[in-house]
Protein backbone atom coordinates (compact mmCIF):
# COMPACT_ATOMS: atom_id res chain seq x y z
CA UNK A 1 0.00 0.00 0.00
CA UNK A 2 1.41 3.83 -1.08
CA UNK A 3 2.02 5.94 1.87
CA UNK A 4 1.35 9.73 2.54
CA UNK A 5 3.97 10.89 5.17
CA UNK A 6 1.77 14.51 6.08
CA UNK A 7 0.93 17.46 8.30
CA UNK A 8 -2.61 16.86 8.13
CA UNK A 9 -3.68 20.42 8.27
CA UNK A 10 -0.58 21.25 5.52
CA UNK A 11 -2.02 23.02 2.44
CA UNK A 12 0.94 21.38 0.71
CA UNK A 13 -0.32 17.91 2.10
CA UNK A 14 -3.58 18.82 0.92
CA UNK A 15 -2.29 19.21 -2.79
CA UNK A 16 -1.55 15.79 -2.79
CA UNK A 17 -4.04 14.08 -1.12
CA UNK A 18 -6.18 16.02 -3.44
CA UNK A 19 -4.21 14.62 -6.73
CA UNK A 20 -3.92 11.12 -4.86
CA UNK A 21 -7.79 10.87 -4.56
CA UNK A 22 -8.61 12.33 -7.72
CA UNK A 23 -6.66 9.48 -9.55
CA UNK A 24 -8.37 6.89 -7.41
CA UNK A 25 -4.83 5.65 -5.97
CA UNK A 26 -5.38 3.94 -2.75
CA UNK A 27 -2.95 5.14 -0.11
CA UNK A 28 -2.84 5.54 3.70
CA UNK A 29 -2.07 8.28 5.24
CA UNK A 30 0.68 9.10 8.22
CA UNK A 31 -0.20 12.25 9.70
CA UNK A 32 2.44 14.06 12.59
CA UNK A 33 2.79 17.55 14.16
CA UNK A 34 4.99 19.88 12.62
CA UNK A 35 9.19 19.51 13.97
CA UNK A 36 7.90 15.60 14.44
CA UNK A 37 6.92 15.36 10.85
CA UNK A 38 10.83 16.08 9.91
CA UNK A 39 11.96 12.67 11.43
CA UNK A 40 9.00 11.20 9.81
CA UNK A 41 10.16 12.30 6.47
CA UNK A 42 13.74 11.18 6.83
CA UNK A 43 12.69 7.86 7.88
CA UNK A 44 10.50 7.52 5.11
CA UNK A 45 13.72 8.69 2.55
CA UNK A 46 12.69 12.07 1.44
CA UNK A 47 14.59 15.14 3.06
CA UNK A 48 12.82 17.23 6.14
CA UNK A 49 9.76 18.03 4.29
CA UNK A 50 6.32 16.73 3.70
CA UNK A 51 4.33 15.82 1.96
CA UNK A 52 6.14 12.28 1.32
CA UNK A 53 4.81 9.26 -0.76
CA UNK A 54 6.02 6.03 -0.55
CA UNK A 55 4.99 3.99 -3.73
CA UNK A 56 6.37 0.12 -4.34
CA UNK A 57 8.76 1.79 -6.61
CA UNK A 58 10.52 5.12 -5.15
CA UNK A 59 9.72 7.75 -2.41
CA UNK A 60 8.51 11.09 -3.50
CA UNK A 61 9.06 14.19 -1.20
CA UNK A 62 7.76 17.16 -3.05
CA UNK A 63 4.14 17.97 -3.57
CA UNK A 64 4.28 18.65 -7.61
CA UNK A 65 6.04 15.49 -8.00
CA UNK A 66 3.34 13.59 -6.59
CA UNK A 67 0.90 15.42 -8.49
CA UNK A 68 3.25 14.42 -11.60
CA UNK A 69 3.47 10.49 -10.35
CA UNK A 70 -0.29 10.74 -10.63
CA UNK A 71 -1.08 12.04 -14.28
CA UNK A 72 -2.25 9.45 -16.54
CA UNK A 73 -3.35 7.07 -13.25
CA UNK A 74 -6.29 5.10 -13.84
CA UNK A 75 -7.70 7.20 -16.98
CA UNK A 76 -7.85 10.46 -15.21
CA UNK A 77 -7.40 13.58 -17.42
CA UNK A 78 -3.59 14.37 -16.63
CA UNK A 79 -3.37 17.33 -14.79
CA UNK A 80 -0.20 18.71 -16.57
CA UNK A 81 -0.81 18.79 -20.19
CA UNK A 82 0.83 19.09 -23.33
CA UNK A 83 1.76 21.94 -25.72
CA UNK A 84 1.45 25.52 -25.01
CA UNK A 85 -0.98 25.09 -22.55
CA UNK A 86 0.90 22.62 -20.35
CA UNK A 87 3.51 25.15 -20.30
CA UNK A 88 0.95 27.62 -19.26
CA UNK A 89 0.22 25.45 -16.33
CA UNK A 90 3.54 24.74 -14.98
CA UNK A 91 4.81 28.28 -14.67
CA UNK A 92 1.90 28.70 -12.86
CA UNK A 93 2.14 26.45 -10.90
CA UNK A 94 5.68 26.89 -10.01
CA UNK A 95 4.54 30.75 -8.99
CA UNK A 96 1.89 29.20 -6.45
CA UNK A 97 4.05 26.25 -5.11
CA UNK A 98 6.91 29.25 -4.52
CA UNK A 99 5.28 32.71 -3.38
CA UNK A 100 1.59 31.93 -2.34
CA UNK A 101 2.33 28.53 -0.77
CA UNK A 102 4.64 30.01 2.08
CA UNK A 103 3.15 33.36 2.19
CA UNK A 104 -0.27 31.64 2.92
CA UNK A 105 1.55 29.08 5.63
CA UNK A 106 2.61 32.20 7.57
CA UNK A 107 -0.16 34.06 7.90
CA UNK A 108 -1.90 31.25 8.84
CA UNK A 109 0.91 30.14 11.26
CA UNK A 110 0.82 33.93 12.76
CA UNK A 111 -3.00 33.88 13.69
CA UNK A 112 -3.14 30.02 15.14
CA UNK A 113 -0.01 29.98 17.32
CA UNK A 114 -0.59 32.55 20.04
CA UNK A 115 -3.60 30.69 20.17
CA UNK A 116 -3.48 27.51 22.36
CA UNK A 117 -7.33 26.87 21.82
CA UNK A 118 -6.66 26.85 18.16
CA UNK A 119 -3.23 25.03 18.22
CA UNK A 120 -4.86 22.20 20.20
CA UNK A 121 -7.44 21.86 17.58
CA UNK A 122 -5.36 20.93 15.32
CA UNK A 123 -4.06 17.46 17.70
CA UNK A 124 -6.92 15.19 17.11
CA UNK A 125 -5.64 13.79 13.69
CA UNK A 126 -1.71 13.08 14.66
CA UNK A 127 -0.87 9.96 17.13
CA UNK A 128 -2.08 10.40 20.47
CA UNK A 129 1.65 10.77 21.84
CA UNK A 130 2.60 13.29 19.80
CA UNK A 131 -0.59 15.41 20.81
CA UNK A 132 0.74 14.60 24.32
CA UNK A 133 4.31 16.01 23.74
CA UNK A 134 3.27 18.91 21.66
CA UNK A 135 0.61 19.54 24.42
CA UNK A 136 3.45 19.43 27.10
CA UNK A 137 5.80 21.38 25.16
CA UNK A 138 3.55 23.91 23.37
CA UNK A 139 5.25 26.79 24.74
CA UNK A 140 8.77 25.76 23.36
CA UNK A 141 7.67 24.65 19.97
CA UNK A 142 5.35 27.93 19.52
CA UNK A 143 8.42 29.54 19.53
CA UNK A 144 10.66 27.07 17.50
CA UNK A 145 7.63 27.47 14.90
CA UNK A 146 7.75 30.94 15.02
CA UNK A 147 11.30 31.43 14.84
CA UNK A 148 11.20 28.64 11.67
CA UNK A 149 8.71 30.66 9.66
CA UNK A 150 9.88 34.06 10.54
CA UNK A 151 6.64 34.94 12.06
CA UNK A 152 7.56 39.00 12.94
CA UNK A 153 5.12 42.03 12.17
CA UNK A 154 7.32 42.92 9.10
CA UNK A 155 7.17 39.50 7.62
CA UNK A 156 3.70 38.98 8.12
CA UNK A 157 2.84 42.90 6.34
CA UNK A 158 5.38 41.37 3.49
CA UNK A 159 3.45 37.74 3.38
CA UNK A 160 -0.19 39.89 3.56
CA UNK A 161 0.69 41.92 0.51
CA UNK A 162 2.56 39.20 -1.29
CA UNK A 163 -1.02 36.87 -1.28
CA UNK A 164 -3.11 39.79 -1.74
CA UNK A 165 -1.09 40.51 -4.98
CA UNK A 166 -1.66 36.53 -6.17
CA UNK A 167 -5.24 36.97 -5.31
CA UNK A 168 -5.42 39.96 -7.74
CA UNK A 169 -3.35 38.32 -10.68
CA UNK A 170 -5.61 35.15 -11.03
CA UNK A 171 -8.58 37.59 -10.39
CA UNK A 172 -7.58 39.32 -13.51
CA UNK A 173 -6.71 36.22 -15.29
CA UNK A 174 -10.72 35.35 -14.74
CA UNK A 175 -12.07 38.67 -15.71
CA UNK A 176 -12.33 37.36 -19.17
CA UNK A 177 -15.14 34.99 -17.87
CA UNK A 178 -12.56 31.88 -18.09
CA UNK A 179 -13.71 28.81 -15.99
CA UNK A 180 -10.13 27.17 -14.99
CA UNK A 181 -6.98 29.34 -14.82
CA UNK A 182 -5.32 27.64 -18.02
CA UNK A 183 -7.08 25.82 -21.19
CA UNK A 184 -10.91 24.50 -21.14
CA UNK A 185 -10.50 22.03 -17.99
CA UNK A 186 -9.27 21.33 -14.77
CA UNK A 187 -5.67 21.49 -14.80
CA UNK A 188 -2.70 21.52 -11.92
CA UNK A 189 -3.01 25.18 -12.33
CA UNK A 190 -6.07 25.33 -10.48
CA UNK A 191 -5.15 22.17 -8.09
CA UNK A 192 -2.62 23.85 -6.83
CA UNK A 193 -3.99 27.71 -6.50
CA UNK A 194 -7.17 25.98 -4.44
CA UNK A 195 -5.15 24.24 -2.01
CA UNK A 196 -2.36 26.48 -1.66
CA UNK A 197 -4.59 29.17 -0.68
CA UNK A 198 -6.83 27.24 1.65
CA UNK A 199 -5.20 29.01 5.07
CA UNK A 200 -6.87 32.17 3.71
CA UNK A 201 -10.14 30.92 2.37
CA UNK A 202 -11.22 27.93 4.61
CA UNK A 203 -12.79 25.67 2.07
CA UNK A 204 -15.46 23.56 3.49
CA UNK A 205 -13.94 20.10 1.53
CA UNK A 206 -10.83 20.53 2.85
CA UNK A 207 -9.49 17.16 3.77
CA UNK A 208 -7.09 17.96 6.48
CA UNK A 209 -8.60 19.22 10.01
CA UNK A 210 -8.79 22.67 10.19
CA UNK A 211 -9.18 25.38 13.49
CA UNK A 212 -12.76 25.95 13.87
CA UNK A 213 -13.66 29.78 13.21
CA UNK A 214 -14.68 30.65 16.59
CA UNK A 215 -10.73 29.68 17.84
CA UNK A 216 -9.52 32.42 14.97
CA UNK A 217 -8.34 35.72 16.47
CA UNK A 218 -11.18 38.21 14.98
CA UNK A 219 -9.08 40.26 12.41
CA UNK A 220 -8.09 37.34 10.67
CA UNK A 221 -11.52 35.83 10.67
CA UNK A 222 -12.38 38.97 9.12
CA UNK A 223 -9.45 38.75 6.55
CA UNK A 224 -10.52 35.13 5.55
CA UNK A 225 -14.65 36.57 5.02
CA UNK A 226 -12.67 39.25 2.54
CA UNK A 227 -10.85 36.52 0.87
CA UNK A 228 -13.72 34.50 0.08
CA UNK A 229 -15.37 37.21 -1.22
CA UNK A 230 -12.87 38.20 -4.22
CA UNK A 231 -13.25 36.34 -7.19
CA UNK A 232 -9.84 34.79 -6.80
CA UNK A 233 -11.15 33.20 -3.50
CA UNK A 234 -14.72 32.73 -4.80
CA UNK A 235 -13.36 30.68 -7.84
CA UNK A 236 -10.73 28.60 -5.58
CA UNK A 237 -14.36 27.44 -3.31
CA UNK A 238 -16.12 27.16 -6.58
CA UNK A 239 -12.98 24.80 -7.44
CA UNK A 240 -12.82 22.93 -4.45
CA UNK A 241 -16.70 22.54 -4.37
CA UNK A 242 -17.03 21.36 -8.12
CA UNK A 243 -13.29 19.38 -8.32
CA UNK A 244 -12.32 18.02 -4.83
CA UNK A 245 -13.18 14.44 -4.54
CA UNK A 246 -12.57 12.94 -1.24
């Protein structure tokens, strides 16, 4: 059986559980706290990150080459295709996976952390003794966190503007009245905008646990409402509503 090494609440997780289940390949999943999830990883023989996938024939530790293992799976549509408009979709893609990917991860990461109602939420889907540790070390690994994704005011202004700005590129990449962000269909273009900007949208089919609203700190509950509400974040629910198959 394949195996997902994961954060389960990782937007880059998500990408490829997303591509995983959409090509009907049967997997199980290994889900771990973040720090913990680094020793994972290693042990499973990819480097320090996740998302990891263990196949019968070679490890995979990077998101887009999972979503690459899985084109042409089981008759699915591939989600990288050719010509001009597969080249389309991997420069965008590349742009998400690099700027709105860890911009979205911090500002995410800045709300959730000072709170421990919100942190804890997040335990339920990792083994129990990690939830244990984390829970008896939350203080210390807050800060490790913190200190990992550079979580200061200036960062976070720098982050804010930097996904505001993606939000308002693919919003005028739609304003033609274009259903998916490259070609006629559903491509890794879109996969990867949807997920990637999850922390700052909330989709409903997300399938990684996610802190419920009334544990976000108020301004950023109010950020994510805005978010929703622009058509970049209106067409990455309308994405996830139409395309995610669990």
């Amino acid at each position: 059986m394949n195996r997902l090494i994961t954060i389960p609440f990782s937007h880059y997780c998500e990408k490829a559980r997303w591509a995983l289940d959409r090509a009907h390949v049967a997997y199980v999943e290994e889900p771990h706290l973040p720090i913990i999830s680094s020793v994972a990883a290693r042990r499973a023989g990819g480097t320090r990150t996740v998302p990891v996938l263990v196949t019968a024939e070679r490890t995979i530790g990077d998101s887009t080459e999972i979503l690459r293992w899985c084109d042409g799976r089981n008759g699915v549509s591939p989600l990288f295709p050719d010509g001009a408009v597969g080249d389309e979709v991997r420069a965008l893609e590349h742009d998400f996976d690099e700027r709105l990917g860890p911009h979205a991860r911090r500002l995410a990461y800045a709300a959730v952390l000072p709170s421990r109602a919100a942190s804890r939420s997040l335990f339920t889907a990792v083994p129990a003794w990690e939830a244990r540790t984390v829970k008896a070390t939350f203080p210390l690994v807050r800060g490790l966190m913190m200190k990992k994704l550079k979580i200061t005011p200036a960062a976070i202004a720098r982050s804010r503007t930097i996904v505001d700005d993606t939000f308002a590129a693919v919003a005028a990449r739609l304003a033609d009245g274009r259903r998916f962000l490259a070609g006629d269909r559903f491509t890794a273009a879109d996969l990867t905008f949807a997920t990637l900007a999850a922390p700052v949208i909330a989709p409903e089919q997300y399938g990684g646990p996610l802190p419920p609203r009334a544990t976000w700190p108020s301004d950023y509950a109010t950020y994510i409402d805005a978010m929703r509400r622009t058509p970049a974040g209106a067409f990455a629910l309308r994405i996830y509503g139409e395309e995610r198959v669990n």
